[in-house]
N, C-alpha and C. Protein backbone atom coordinates (compact mmCIF):
# COMPACT_ATOMS: atom_id res chain seq x y z
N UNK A 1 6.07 -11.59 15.12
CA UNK A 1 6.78 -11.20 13.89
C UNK A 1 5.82 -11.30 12.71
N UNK A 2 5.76 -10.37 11.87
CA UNK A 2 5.26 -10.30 10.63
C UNK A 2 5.82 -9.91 9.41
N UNK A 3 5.54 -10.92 8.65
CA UNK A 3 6.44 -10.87 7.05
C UNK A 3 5.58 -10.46 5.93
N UNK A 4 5.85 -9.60 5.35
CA UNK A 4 5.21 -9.07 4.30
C UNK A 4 5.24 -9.11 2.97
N UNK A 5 5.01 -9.54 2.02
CA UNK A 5 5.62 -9.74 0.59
C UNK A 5 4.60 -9.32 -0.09
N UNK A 6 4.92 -8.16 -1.08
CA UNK A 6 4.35 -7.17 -2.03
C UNK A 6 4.20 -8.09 -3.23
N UNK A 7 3.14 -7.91 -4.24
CA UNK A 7 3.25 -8.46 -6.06
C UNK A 7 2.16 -7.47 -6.44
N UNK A 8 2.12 -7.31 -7.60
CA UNK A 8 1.15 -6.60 -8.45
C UNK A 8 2.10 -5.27 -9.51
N UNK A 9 3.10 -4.96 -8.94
CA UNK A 9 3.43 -3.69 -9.39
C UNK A 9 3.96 -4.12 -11.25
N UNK A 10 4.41 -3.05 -11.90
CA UNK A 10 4.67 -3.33 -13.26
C UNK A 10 4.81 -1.88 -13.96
N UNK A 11 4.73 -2.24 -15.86
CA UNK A 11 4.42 -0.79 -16.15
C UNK A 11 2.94 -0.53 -16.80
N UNK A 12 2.45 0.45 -16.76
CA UNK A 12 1.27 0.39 -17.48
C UNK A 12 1.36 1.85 -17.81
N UNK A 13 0.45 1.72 -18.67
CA UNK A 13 0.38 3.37 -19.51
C UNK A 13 -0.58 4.35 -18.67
N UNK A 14 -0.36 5.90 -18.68
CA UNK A 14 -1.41 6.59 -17.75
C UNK A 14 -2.92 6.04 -18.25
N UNK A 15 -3.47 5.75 -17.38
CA UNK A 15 -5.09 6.11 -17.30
C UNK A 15 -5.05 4.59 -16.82
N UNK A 16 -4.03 4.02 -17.16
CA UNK A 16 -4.51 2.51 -16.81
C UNK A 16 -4.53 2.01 -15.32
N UNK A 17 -4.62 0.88 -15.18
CA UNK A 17 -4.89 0.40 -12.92
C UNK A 17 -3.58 -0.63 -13.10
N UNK A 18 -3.36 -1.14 -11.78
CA UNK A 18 -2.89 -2.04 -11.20
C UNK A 18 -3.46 -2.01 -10.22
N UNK A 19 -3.50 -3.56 -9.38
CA UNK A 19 -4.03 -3.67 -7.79
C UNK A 19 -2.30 -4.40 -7.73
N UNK A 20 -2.65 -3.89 -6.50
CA UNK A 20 -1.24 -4.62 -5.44
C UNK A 20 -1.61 -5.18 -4.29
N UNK A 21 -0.99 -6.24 -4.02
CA UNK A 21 -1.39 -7.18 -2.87
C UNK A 21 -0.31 -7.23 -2.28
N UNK A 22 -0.90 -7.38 -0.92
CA UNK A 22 0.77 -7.80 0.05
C UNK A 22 0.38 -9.02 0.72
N UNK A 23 0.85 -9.80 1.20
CA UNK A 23 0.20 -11.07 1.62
C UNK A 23 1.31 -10.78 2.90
N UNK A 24 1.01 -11.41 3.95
CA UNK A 24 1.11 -11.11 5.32
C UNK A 24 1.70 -12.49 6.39
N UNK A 25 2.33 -13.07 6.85
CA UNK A 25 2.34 -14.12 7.61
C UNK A 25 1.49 -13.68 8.92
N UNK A 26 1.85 -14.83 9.62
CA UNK A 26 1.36 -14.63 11.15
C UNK A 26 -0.14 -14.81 11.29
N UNK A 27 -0.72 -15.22 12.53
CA UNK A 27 -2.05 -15.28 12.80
C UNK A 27 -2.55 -14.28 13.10
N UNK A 28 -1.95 -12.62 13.80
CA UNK A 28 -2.44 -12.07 14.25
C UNK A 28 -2.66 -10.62 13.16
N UNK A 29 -2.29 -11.64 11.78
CA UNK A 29 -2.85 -10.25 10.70
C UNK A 29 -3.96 -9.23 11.39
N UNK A 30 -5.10 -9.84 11.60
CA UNK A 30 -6.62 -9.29 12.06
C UNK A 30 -6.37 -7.91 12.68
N UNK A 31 -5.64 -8.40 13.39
CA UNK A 31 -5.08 -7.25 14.78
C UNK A 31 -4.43 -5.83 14.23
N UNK A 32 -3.70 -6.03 12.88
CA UNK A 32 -2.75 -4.99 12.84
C UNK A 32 -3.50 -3.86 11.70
N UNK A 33 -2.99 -2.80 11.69
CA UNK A 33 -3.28 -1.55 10.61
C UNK A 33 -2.39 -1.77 10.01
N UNK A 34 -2.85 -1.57 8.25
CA UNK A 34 -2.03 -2.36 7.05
C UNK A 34 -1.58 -0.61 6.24
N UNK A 35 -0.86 -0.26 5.77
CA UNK A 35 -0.47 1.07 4.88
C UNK A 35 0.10 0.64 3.86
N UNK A 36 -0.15 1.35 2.79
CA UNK A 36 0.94 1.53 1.61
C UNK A 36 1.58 2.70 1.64
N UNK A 37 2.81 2.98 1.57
CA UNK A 37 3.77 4.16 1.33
C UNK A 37 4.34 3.83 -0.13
N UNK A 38 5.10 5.28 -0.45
CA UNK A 38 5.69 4.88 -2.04
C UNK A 38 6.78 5.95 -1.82
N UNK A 39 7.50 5.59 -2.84
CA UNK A 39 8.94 6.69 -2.79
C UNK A 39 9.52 6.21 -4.20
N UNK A 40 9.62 7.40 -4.42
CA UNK A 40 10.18 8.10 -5.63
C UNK A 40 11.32 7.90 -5.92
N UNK A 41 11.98 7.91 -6.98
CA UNK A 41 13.76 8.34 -7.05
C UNK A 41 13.93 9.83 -7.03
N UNK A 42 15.08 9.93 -5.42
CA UNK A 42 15.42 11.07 -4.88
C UNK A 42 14.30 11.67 -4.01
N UNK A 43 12.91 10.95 -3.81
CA UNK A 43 12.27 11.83 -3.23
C UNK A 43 11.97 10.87 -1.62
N UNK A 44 11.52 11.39 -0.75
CA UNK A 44 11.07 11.01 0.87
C UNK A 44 10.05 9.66 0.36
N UNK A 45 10.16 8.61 1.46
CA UNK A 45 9.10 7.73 1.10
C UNK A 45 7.48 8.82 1.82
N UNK A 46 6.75 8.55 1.43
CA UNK A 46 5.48 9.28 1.50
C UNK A 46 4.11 8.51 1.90
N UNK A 47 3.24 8.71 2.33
CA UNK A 47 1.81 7.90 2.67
C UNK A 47 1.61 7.93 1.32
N UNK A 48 0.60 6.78 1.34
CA UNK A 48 -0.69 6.90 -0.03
C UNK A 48 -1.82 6.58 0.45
N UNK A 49 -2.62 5.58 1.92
CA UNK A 49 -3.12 4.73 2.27
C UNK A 49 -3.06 3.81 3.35
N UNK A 50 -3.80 4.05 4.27
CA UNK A 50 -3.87 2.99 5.67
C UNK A 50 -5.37 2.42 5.80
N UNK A 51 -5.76 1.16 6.23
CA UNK A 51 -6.93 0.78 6.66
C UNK A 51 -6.40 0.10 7.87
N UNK A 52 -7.62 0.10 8.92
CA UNK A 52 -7.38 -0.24 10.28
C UNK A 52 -7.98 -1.54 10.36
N UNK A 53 -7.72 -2.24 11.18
CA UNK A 53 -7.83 -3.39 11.81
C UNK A 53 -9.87 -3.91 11.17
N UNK A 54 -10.31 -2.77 11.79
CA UNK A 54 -11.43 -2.74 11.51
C UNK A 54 -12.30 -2.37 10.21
N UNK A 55 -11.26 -1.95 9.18
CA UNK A 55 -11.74 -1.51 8.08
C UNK A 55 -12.23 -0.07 7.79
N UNK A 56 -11.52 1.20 8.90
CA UNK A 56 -11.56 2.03 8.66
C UNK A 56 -10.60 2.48 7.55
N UNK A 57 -10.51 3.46 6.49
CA UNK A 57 -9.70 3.89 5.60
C UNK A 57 -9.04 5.22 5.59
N UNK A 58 -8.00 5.80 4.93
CA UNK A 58 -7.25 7.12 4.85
C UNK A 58 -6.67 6.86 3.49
N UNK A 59 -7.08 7.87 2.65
CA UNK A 59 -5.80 8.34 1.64
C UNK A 59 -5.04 9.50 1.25
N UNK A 60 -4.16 9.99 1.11
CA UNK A 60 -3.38 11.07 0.67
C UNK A 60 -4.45 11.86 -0.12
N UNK A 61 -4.80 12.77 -0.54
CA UNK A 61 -5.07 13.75 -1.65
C UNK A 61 -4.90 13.59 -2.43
N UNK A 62 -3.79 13.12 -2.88
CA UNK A 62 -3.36 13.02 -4.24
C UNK A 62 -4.09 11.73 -4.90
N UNK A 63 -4.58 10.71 -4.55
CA UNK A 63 -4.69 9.78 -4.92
C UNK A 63 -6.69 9.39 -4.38
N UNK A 64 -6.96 10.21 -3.80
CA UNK A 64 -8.54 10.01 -3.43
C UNK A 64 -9.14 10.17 -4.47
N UNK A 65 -10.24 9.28 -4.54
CA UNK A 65 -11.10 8.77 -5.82
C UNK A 65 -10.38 8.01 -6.95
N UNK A 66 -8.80 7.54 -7.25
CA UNK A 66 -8.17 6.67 -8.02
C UNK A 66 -8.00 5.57 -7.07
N UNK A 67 -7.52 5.45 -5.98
CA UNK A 67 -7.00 4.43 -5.22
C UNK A 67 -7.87 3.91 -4.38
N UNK A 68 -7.82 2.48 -3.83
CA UNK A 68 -9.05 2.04 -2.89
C UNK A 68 -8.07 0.86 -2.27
N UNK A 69 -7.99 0.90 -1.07
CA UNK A 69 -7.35 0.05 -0.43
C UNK A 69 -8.49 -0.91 0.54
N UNK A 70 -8.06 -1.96 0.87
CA UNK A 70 -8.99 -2.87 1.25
C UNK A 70 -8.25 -4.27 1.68
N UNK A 71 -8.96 -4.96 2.67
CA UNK A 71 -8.54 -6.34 2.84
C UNK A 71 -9.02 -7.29 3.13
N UNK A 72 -8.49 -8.82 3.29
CA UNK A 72 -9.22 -9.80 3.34
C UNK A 72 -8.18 -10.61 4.28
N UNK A 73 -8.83 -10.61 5.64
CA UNK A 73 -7.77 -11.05 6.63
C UNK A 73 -8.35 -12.71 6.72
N UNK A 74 -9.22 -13.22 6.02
CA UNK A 74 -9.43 -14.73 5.82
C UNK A 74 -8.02 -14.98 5.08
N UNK A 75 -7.73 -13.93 4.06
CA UNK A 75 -6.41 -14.55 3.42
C UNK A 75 -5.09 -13.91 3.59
N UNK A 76 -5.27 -13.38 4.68
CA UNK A 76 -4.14 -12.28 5.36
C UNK A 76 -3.57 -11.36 4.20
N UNK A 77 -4.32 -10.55 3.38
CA UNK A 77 -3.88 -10.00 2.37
C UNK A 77 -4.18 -8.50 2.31
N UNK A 78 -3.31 -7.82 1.97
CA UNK A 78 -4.13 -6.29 1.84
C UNK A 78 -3.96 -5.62 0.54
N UNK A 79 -5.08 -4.73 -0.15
CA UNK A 79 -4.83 -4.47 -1.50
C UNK A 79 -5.17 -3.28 -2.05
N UNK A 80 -4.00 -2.73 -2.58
CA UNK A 80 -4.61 -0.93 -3.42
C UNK A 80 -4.93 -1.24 -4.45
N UNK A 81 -6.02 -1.06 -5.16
CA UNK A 81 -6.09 -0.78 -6.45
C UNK A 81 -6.27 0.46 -6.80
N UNK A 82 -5.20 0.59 -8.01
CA UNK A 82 -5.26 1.75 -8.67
C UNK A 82 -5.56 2.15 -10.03
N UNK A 83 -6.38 2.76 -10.03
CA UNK A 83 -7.36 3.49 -11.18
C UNK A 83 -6.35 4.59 -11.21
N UNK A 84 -7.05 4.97 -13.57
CA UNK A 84 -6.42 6.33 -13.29
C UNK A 84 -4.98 6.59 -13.05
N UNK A 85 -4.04 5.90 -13.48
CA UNK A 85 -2.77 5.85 -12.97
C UNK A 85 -2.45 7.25 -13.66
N UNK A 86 -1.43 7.94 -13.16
CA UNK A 86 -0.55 9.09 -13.73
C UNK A 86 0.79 8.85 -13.84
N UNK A 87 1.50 9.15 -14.68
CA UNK A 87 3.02 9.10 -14.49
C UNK A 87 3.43 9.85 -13.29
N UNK A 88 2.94 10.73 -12.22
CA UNK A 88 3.37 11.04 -11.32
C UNK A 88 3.28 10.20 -9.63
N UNK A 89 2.20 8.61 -10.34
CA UNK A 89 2.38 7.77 -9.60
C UNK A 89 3.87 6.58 -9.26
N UNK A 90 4.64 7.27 -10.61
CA UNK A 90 5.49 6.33 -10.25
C UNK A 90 6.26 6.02 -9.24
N UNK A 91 7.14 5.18 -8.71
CA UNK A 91 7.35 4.79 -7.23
C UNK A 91 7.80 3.31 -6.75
N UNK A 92 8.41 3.29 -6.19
CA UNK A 92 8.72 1.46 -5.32
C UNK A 92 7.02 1.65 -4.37
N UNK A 93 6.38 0.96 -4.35
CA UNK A 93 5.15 1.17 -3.29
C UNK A 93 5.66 -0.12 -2.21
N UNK A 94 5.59 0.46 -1.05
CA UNK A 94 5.84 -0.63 -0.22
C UNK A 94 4.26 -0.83 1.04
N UNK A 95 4.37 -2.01 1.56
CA UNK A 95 2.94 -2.42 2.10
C UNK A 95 3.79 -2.41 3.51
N UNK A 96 3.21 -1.70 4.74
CA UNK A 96 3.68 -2.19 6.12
C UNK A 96 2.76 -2.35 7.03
N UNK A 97 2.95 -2.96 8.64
CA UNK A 97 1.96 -3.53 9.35
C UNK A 97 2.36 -2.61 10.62
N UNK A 98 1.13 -2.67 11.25
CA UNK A 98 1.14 -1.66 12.75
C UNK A 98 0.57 -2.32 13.60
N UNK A 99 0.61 -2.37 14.85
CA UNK A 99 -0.13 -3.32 15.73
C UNK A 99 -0.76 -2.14 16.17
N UNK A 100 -0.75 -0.94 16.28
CA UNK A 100 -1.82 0.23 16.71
C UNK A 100 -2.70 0.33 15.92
N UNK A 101 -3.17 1.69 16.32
CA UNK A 101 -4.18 2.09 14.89
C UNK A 101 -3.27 2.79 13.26
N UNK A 102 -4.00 2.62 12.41
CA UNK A 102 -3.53 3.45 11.39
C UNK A 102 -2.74 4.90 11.35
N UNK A 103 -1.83 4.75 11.19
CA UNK A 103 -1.06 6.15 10.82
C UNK A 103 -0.66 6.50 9.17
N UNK A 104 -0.11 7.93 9.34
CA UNK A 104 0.30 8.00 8.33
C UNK A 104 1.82 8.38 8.26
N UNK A 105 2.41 8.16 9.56
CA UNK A 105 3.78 8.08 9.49
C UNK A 105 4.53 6.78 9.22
N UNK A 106 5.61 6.77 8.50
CA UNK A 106 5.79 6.00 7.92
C UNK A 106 6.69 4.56 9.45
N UNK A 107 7.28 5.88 10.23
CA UNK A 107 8.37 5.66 11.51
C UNK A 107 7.75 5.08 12.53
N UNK A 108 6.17 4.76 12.46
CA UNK A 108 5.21 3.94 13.32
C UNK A 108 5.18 2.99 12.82
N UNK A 109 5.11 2.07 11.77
CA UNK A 109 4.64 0.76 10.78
C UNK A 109 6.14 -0.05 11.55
N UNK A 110 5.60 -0.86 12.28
CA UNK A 110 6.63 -1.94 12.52
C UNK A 110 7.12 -2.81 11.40
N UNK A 111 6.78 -3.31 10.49
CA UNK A 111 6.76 -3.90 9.68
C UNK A 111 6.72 -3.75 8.15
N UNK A 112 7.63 -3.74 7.55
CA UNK A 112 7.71 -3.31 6.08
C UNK A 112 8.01 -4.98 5.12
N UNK A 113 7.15 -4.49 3.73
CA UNK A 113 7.57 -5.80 2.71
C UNK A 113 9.04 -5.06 2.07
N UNK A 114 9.42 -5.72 1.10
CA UNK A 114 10.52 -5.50 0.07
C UNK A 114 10.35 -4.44 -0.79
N UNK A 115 9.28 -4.09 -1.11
CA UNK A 115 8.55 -3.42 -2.27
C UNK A 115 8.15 -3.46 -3.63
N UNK A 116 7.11 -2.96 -4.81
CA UNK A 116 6.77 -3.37 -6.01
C UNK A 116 7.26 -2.21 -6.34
N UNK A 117 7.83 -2.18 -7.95
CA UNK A 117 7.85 -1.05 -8.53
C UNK A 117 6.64 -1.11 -9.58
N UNK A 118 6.30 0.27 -9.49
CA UNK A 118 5.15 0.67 -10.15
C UNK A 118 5.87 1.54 -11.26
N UNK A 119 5.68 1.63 -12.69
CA UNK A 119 5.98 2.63 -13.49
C UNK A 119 4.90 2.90 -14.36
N UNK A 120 4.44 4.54 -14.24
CA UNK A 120 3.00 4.47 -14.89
C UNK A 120 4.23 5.28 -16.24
N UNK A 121 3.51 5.06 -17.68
CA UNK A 121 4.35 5.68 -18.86
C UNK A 121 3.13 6.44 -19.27
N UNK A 122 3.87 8.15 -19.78
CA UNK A 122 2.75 9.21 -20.27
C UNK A 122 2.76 8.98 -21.66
């Protein structure tokens, strides 16, 4: 079992960052592929970001060259930072865990946190 708990989210004005962290229970963090998804009001939750076990990475389009996801499984933690924010980033961003490799479906991630809300203002 793995528990996930999101912090970082807030409001900030466009152009500005937030990083978001999810902190992770369990020993076998190491093992799993970490994602961020986000969802909109009224819209599908959506990818933004997966890194694999090993520190391979993926991001959406929309968000390549603003966003950088990364982790530190000494502190079972995984983290987007985001540059460059747009008001079209806004969103609940939620952090989930995979014991496979990285996907970008959301219906593979065994494991979901609660979520941060992010509100970028134009």
């Amino acid at each position: 079992q793995v528990q996930l708990v999101e912090s970082g989210g807030g409001l900030v004005q466009a152009g500005g960052s937030l990083r978001l962290s999810c902190a992770a229970s369990g020993r076998t963090f190491s093992s799993y592929a970490m994602g961020w998804f986000r969802q909109a009001p009224g819209k599908a939750r959506e990818f933004v970001s997966a890194i694999s076990w090993g520190g391979g990475t993926q991001y959406t389009d929309s968000v390549k060259g603003r966003f950088t996801i990364s982790r530190d499984n000494a502190k079972n933690t995984v983290y987007l930072q985001m540059n460059s924010l747009k008001p079209e980033d806004t969103a609940v961003y939620y952090c989930a865990a995979r014991s496979k490799g990285r996907s970008i479906i959301a219906t593979e991630y065994e494991y979901w946190g609660q979520g941060t809300q992010v509100t970028v203002s134009s």
